[in-house]
C-alpha atoms as a PDB file:
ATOM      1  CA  UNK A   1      74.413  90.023  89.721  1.00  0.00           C
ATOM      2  CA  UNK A   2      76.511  93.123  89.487  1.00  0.00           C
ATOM      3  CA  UNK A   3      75.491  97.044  89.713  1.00  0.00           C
ATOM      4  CA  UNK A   4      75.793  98.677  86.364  1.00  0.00           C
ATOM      5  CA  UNK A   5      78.050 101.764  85.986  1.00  0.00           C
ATOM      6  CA  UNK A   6      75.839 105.149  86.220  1.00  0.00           C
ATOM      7  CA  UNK A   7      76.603 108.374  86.048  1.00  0.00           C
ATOM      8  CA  UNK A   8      74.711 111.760  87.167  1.00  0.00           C
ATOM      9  CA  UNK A   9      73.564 113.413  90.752  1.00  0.00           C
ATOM     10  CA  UNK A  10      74.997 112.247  93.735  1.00  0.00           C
ATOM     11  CA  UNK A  11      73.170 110.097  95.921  1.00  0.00           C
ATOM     12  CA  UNK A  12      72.485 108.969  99.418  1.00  0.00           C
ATOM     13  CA  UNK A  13      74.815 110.260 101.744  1.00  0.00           C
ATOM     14  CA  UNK A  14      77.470 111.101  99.368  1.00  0.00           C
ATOM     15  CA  UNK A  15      78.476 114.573  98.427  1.00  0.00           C
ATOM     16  CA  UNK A  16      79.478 113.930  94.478  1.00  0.00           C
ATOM     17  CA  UNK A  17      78.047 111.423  91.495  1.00  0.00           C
ATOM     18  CA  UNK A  18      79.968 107.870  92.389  1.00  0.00           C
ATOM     19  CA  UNK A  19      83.124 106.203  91.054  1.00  0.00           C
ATOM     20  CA  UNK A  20      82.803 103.638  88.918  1.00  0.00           C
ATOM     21  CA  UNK A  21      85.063 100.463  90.526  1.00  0.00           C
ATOM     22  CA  UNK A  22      85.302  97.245  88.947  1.00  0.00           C
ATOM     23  CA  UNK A  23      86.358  94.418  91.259  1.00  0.00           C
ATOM     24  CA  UNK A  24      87.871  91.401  90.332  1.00  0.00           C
ATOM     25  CA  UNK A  25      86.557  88.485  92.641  1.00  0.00           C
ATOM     26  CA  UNK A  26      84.174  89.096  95.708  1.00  0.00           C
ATOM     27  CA  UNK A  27      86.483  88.495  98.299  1.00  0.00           C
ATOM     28  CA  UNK A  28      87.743  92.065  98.109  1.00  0.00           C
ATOM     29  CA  UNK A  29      84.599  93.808  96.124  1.00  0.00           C
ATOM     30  CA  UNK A  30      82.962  93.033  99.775  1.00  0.00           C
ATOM     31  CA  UNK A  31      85.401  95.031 101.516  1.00  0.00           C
ATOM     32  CA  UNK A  32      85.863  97.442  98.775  1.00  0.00           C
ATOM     33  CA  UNK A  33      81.763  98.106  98.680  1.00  0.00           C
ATOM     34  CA  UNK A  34      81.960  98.533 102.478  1.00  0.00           C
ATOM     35  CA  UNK A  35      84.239 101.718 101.792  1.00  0.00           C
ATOM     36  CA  UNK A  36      82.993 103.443  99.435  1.00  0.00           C
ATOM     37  CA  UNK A  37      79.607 103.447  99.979  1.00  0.00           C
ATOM     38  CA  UNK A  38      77.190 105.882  98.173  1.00  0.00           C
ATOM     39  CA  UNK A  39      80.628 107.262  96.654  1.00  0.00           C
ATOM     40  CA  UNK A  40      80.808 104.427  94.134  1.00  0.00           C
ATOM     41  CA  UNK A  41      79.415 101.991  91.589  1.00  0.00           C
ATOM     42  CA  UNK A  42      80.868  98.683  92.688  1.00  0.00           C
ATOM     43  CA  UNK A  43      81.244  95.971  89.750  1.00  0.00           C
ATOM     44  CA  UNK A  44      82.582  92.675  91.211  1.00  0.00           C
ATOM     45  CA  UNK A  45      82.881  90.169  88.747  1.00  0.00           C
ATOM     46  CA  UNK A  46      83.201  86.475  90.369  1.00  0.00           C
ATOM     47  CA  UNK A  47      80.656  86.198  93.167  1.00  0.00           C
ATOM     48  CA  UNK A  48      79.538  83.639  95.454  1.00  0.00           C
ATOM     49  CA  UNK A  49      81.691  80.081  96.353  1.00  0.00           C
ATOM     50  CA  UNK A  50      79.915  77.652  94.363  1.00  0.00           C
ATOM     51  CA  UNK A  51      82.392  75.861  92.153  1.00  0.00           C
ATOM     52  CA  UNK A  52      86.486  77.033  91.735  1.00  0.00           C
ATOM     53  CA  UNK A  53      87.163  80.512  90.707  1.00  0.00           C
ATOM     54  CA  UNK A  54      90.557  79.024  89.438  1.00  0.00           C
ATOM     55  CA  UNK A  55      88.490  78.345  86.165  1.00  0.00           C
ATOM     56  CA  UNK A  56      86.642  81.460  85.738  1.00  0.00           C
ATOM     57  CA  UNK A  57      86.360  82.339  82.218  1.00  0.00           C
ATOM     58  CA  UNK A  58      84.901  85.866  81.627  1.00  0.00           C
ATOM     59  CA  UNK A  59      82.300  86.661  79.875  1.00  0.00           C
ATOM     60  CA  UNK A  60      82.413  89.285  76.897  1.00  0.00           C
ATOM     61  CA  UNK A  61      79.895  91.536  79.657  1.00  0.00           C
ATOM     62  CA  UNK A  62      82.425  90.952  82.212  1.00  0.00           C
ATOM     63  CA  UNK A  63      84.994  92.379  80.353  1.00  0.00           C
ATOM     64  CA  UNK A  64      82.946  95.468  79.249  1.00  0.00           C
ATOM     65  CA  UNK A  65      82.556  96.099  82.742  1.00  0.00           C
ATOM     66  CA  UNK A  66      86.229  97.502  82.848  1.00  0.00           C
ATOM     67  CA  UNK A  67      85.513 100.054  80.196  1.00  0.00           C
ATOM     68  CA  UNK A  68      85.182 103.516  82.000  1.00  0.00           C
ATOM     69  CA  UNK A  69      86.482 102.632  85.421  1.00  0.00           C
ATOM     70  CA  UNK A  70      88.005 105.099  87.132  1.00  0.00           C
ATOM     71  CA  UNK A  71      89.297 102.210  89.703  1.00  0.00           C
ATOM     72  CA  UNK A  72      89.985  98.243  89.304  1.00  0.00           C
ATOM     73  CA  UNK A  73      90.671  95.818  92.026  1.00  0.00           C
ATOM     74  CA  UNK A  74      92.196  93.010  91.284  1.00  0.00           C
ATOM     75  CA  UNK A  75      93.961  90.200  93.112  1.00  0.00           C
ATOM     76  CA  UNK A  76      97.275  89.893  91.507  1.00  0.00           C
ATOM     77  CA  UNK A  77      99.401  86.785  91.961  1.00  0.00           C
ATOM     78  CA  UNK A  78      98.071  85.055  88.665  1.00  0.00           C
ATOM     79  CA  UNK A  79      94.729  84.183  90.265  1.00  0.00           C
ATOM     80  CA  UNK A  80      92.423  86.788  87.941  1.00  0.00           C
ATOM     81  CA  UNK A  81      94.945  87.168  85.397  1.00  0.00           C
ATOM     82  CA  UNK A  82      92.149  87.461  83.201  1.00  0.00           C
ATOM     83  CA  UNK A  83      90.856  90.975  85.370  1.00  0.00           C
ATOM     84  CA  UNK A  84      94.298  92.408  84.668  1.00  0.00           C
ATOM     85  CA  UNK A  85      93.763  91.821  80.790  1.00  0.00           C
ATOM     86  CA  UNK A  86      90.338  93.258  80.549  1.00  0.00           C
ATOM     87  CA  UNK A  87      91.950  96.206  82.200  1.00  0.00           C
ATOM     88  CA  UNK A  88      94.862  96.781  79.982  1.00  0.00           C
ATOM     89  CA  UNK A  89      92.414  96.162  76.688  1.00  0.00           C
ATOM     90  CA  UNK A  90      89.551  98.539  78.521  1.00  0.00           C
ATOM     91  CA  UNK A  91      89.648 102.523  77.583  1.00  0.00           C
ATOM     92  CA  UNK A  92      89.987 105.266  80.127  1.00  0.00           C
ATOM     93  CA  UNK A  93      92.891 104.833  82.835  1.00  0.00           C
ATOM     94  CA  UNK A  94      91.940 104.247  85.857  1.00  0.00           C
ATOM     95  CA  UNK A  95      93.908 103.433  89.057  1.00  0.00           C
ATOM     96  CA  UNK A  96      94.717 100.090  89.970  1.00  0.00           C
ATOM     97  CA  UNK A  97      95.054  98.060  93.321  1.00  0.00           C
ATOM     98  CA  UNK A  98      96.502  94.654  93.103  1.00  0.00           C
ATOM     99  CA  UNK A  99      96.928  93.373  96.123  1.00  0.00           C
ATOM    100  CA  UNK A 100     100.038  91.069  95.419  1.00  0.00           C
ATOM    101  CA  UNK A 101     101.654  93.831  94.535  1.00  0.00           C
ATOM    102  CA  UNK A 102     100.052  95.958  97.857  1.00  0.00           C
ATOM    103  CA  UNK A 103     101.158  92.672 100.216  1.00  0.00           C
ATOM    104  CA  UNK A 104     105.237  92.995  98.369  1.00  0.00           C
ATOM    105  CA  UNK A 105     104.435  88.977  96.902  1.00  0.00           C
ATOM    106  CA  UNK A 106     105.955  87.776  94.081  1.00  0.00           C
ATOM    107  CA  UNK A 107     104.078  85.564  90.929  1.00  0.00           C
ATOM    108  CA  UNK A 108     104.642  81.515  92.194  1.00  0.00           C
ATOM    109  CA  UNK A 109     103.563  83.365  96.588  1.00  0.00           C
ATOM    110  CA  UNK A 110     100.201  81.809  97.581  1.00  0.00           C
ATOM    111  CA  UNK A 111      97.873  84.257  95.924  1.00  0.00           C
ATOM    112  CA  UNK A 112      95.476  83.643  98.458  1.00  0.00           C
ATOM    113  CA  UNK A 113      96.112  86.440 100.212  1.00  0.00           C
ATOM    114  CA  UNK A 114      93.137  87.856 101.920  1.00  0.00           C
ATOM    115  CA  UNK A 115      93.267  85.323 104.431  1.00  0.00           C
ATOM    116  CA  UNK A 116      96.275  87.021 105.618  1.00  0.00           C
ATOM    117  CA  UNK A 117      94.955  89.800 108.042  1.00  0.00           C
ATOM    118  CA  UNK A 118      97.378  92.338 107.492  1.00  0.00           C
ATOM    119  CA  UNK A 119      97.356  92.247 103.979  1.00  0.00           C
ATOM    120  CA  UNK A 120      93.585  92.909 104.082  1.00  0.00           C
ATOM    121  CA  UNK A 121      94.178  96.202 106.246  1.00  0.00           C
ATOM    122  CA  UNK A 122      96.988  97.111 104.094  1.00  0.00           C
ATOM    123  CA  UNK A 123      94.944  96.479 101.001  1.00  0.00           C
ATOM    124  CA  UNK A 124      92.073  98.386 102.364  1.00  0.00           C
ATOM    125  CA  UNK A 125      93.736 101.010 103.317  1.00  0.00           C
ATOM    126  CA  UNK A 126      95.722 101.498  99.373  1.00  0.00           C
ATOM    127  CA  UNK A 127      91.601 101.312  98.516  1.00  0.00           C
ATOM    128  CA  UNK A 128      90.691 104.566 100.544  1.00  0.00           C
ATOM    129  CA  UNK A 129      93.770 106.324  99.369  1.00  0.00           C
ATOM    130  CA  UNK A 130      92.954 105.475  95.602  1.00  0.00           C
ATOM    131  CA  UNK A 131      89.262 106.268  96.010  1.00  0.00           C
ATOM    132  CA  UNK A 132      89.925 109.587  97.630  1.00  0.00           C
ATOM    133  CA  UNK A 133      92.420 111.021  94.638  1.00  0.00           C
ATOM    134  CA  UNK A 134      89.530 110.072  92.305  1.00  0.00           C
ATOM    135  CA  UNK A 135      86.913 111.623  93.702  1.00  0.00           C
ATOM    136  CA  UNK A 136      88.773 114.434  96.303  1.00  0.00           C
ATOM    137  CA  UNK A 137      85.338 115.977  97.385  1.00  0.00           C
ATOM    138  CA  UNK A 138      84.568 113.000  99.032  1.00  0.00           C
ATOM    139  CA  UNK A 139      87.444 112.030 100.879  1.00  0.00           C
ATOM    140  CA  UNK A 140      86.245 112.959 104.302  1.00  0.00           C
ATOM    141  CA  UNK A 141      82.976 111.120 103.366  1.00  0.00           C
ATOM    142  CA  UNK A 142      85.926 108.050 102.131  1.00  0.00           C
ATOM    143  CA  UNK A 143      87.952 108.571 105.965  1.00  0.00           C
ATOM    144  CA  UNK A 144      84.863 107.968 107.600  1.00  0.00           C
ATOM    145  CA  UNK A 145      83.314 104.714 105.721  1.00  0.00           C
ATOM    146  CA  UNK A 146      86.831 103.383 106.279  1.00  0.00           C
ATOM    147  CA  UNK A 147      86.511 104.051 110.586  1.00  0.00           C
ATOM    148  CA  UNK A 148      83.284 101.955 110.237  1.00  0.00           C
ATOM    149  CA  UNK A 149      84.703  99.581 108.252  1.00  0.00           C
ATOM    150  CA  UNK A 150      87.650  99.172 111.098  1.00  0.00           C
ATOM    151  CA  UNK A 151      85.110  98.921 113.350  1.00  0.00           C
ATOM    152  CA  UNK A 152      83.361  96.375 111.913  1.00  0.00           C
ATOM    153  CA  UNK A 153      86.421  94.634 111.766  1.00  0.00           C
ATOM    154  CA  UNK A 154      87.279  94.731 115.598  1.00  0.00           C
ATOM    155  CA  UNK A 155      85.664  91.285 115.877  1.00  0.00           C
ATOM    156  CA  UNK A 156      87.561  89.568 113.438  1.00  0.00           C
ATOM    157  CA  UNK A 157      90.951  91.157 114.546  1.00  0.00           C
ATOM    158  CA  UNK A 158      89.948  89.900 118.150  1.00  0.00           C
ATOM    159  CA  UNK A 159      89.269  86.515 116.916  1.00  0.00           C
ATOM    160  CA  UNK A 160      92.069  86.568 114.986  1.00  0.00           C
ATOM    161  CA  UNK A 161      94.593  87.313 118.282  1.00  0.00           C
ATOM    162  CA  UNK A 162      92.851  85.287 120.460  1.00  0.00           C
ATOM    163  CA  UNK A 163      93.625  82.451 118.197  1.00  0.00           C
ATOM    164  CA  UNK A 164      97.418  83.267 117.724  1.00  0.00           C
ATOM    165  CA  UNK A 165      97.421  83.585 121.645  1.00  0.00           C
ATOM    166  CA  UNK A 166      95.827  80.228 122.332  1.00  0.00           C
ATOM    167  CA  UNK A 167      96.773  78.119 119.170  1.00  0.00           C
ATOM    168  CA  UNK A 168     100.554  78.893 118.652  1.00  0.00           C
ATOM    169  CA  UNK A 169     102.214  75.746 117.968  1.00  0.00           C
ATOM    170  CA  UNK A 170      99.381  73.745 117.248  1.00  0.00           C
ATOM    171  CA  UNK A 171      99.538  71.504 113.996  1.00  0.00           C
ATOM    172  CA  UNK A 172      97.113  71.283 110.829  1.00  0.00           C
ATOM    173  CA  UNK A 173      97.243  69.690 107.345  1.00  0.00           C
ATOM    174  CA  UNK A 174      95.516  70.727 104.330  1.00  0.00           C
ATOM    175  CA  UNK A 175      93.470  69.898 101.695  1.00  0.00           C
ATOM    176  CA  UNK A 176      94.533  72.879  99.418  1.00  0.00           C
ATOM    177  CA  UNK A 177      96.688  75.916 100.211  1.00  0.00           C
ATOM    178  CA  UNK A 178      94.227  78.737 100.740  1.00  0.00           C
ATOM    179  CA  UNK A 179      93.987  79.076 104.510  1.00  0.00           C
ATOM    180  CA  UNK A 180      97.598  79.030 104.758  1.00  0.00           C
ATOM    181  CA  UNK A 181      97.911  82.395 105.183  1.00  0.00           C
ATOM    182  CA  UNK A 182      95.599  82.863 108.287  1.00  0.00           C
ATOM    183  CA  UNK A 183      97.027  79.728 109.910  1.00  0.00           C
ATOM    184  CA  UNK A 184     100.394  81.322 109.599  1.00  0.00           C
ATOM    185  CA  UNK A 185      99.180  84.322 111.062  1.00  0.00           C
ATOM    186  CA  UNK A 186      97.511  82.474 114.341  1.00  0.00           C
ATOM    187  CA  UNK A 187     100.771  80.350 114.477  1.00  0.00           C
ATOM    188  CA  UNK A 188      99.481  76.677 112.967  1.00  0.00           C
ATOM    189  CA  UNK A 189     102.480  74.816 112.078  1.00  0.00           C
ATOM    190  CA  UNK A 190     101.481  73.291 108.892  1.00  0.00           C
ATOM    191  CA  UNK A 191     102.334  69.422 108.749  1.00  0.00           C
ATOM    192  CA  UNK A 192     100.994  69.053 104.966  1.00  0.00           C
ATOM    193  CA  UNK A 193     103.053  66.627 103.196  1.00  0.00           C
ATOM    194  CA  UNK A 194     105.407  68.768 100.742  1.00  0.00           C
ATOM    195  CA  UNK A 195     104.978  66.271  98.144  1.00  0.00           C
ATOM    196  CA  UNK A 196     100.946  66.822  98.936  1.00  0.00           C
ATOM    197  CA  UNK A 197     101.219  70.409  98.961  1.00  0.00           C
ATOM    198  CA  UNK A 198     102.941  70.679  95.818  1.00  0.00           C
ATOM    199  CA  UNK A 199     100.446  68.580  93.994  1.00  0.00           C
ATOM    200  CA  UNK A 200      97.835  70.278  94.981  1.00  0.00           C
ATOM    201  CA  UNK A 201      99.215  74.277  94.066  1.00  0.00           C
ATOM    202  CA  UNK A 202      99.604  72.798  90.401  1.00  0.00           C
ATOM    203  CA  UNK A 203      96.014  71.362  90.827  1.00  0.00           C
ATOM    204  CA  UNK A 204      97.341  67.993  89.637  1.00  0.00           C
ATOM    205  CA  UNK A 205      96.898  64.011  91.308  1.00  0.00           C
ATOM    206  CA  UNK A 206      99.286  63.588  94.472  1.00  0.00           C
ATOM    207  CA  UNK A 207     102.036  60.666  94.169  1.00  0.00           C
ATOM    208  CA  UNK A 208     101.079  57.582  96.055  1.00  0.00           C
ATOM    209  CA  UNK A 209     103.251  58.090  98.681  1.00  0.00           C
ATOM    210  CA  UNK A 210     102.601  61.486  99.439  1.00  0.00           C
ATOM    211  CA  UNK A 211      99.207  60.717 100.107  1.00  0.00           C
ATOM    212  CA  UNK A 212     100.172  57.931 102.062  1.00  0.00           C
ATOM    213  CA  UNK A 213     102.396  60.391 104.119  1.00  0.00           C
ATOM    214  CA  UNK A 214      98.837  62.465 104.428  1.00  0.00           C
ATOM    215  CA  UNK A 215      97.140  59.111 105.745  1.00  0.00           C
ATOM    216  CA  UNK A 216      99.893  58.351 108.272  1.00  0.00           C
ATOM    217  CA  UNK A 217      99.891  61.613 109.990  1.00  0.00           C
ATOM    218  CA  UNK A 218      95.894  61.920 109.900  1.00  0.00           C
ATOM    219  CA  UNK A 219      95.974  58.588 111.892  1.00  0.00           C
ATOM    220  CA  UNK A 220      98.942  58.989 114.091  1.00  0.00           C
ATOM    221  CA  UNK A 221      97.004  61.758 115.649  1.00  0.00           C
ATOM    222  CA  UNK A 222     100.265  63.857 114.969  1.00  0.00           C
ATOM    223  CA  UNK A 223      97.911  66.793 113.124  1.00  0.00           C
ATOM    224  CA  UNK A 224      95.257  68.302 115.356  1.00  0.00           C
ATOM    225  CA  UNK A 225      93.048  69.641 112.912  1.00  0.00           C
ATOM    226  CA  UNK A 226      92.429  68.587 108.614  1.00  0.00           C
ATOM    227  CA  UNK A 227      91.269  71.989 106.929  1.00  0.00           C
ATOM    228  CA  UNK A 228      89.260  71.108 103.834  1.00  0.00           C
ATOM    229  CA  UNK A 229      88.573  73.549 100.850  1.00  0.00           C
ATOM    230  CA  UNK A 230      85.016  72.857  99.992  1.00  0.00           C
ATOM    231  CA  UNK A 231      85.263  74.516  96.742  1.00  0.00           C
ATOM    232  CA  UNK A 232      87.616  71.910  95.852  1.00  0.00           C
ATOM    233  CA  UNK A 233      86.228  68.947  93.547  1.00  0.00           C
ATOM    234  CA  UNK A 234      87.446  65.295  93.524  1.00  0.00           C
ATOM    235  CA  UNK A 235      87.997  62.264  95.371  1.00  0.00           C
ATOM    236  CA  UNK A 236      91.092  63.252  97.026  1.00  0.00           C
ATOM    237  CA  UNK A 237      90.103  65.633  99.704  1.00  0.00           C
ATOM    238  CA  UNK A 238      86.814  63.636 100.433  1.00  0.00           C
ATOM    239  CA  UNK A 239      89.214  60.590 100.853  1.00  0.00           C
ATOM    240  CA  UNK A 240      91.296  62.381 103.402  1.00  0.00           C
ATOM    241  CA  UNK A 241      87.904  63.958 105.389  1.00  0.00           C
ATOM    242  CA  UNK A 242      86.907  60.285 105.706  1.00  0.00           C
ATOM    243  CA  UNK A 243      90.608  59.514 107.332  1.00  0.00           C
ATOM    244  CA  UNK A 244      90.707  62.364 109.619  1.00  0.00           C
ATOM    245  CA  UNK A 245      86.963  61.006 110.601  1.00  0.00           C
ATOM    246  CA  UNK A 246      87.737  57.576 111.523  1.00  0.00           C
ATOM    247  CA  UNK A 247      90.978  59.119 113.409  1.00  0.00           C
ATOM    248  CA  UNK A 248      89.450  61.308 115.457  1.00  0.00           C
ATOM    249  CA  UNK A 249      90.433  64.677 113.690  1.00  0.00           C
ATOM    250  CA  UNK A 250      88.741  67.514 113.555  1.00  0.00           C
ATOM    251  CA  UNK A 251      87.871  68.664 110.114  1.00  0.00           C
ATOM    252  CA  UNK A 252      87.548  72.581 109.583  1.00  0.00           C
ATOM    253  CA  UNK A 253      85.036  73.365 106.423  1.00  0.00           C
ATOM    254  CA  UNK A 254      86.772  76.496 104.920  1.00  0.00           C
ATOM    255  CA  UNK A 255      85.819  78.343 101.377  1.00  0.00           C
ATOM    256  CA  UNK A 256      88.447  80.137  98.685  1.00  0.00           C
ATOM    257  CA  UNK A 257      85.472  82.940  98.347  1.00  0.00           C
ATOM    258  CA  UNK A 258      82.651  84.801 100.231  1.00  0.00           C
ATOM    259  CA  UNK A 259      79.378  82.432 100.312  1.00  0.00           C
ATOM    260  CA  UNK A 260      76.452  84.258  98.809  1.00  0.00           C
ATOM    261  CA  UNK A 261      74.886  86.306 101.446  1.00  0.00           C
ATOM    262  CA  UNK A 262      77.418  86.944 103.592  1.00  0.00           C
ATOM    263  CA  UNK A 263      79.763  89.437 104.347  1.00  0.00           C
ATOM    264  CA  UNK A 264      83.727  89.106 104.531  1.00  0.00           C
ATOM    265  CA  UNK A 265      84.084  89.453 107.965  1.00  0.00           C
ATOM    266  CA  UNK A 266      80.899  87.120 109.099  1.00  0.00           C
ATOM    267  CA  UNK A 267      83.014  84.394 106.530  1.00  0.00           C
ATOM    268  CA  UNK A 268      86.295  84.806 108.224  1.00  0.00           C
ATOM    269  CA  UNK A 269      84.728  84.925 111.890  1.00  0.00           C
ATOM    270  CA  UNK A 270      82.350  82.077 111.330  1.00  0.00           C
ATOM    271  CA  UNK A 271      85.655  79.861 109.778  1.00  0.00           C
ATOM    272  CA  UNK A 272      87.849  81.310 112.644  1.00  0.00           C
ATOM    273  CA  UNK A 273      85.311  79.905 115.433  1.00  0.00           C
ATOM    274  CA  UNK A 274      85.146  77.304 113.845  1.00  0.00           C
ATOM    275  CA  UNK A 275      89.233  76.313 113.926  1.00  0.00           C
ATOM    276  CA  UNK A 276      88.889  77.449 117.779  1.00  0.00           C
ATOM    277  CA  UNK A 277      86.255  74.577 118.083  1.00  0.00           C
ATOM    278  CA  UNK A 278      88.167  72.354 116.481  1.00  0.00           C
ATOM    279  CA  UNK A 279      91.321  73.074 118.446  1.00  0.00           C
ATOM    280  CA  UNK A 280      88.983  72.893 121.728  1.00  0.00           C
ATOM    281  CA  UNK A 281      89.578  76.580 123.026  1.00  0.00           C
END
């Protein structure tokens, strides 16, 4: 499901005809739709959590959808490599935000980025400045959709403290790397074998004895909570949830994308309350 590109009168609130803004993957076309409002058409591409965006192949629709953008979203860090294709091979020139390149990462960084909090300000705030060039008669209407959207965000920044205030120190493992970044926001030391960790960035089968290493520290107690990446398929990481089970750790449920339905920060708070559960704050 996607809105189309249109063209024409203004509408709702908005002063001037939208933008047309293609988004890469939902985890920013939430955030992005939340600031520009009537102002823009919003295209975001790979929706919902439901399987591992890691193997999205476009569509030949999908990559129409970048022709005529005035601004494209995209994640950066070799995760929608494809996005940044379709927008080279699209006409028009629009401007582009890719958030590696907003957060100062590198290609091999965790590209998981919007589960860093600051990066997701930062990144919002390079989408208010882009949207406002394109369309200058809206700005003000751009400034204020971006005060809600801090608003709305209040929660999540609170949870997000509260957690680095209380949960400093404490020690996870994971399944797969995509929560990193929040846990090394709050504090989490990370206690993921390297071996494991490695593995499971190159999406291949851990050595024996790394997973060993994973087994050990699940039932030595010495990790406090397992997170899992649901959208993550095989035996390994169901193997590991049973371990942490029988030893008493708590398991955190997490997602690489927005679940149908939601909203980015409902996601991140219900995950985040989750981890404080699990911690036992």
């Amino acid at each position: 499901t996607r809105s189309e590109h249109t063209s024409g009168a203004p509408r709702g609130s908005c002063p001037v005809p939208p933008v047309p803004v293609v988004v890469s993957v939902e985890q920013w076309g939430d955030i992005v739709s939340s600031l520009a409002g009537d102002c823009a058409d919003v295209t975001t591409i790979v929706r919902g959590s439901t399987g591992d965006p890691h193997e999205f192949e476009p569509t030949p629709s999908d990559i129409a959808s970048f022709d005529g953008a005035e601004l494209v979203v995209v994640n950066g860090l070799g995760y929608d490599t494809w996005a940044s294709d379709a927008q080279r091979a699209a006409s028009g020139s629009p401007s582009v935000i890719d958030a590696g390149k907003v957060a100062g990462r590198k290609l091999g960084d965790n590209p998981h980025i919007w589960y860093d909090p600051a990066v997701v300000h930062e990144v919002a705030d390079s989408v208010t400045a882009a949207l406002s060039e394109r369309s200058p008669k809206a700005a003000g209407y751009f400034e204020a959709r971006a005060s809600d959207w801090k608003q709305s965000m209040v929660p999540y920044d609170a949870a997000v403290e509260q957690l680095r205030t209380n949960a400093a120190g404490r020690t996870y493992a994971a399944t797969e790397s995509v929560f990193d970044p929040m846990a090394a926001a709050i504090g989490l030391k990370d206690l993921t074998p390297a071996g494991y960790r490695k593995a499971a960035a190159n999406e291949s089968e851990p050595a024996a004895v790394d997973l060993a290493a994973f087994d050990s520290a699940l039932r030595d107690r010495s990790v406090d909570v397992l997170i899992v990446n649901t959208q993550t398929q095989g035996s390994v990481p169901e193997q590991l949830r049973r371990v942490a089970g029988s030893a008493g750790v708590a398991v955190v449920d997490v997602t690489e994308a927005v679940p149908s339905g939601s909203t980015f920060v409902q996601w991140q708070l219900d995950q985040l309350h989750s981890l404080s559960t699990a911690l036992g704050l």
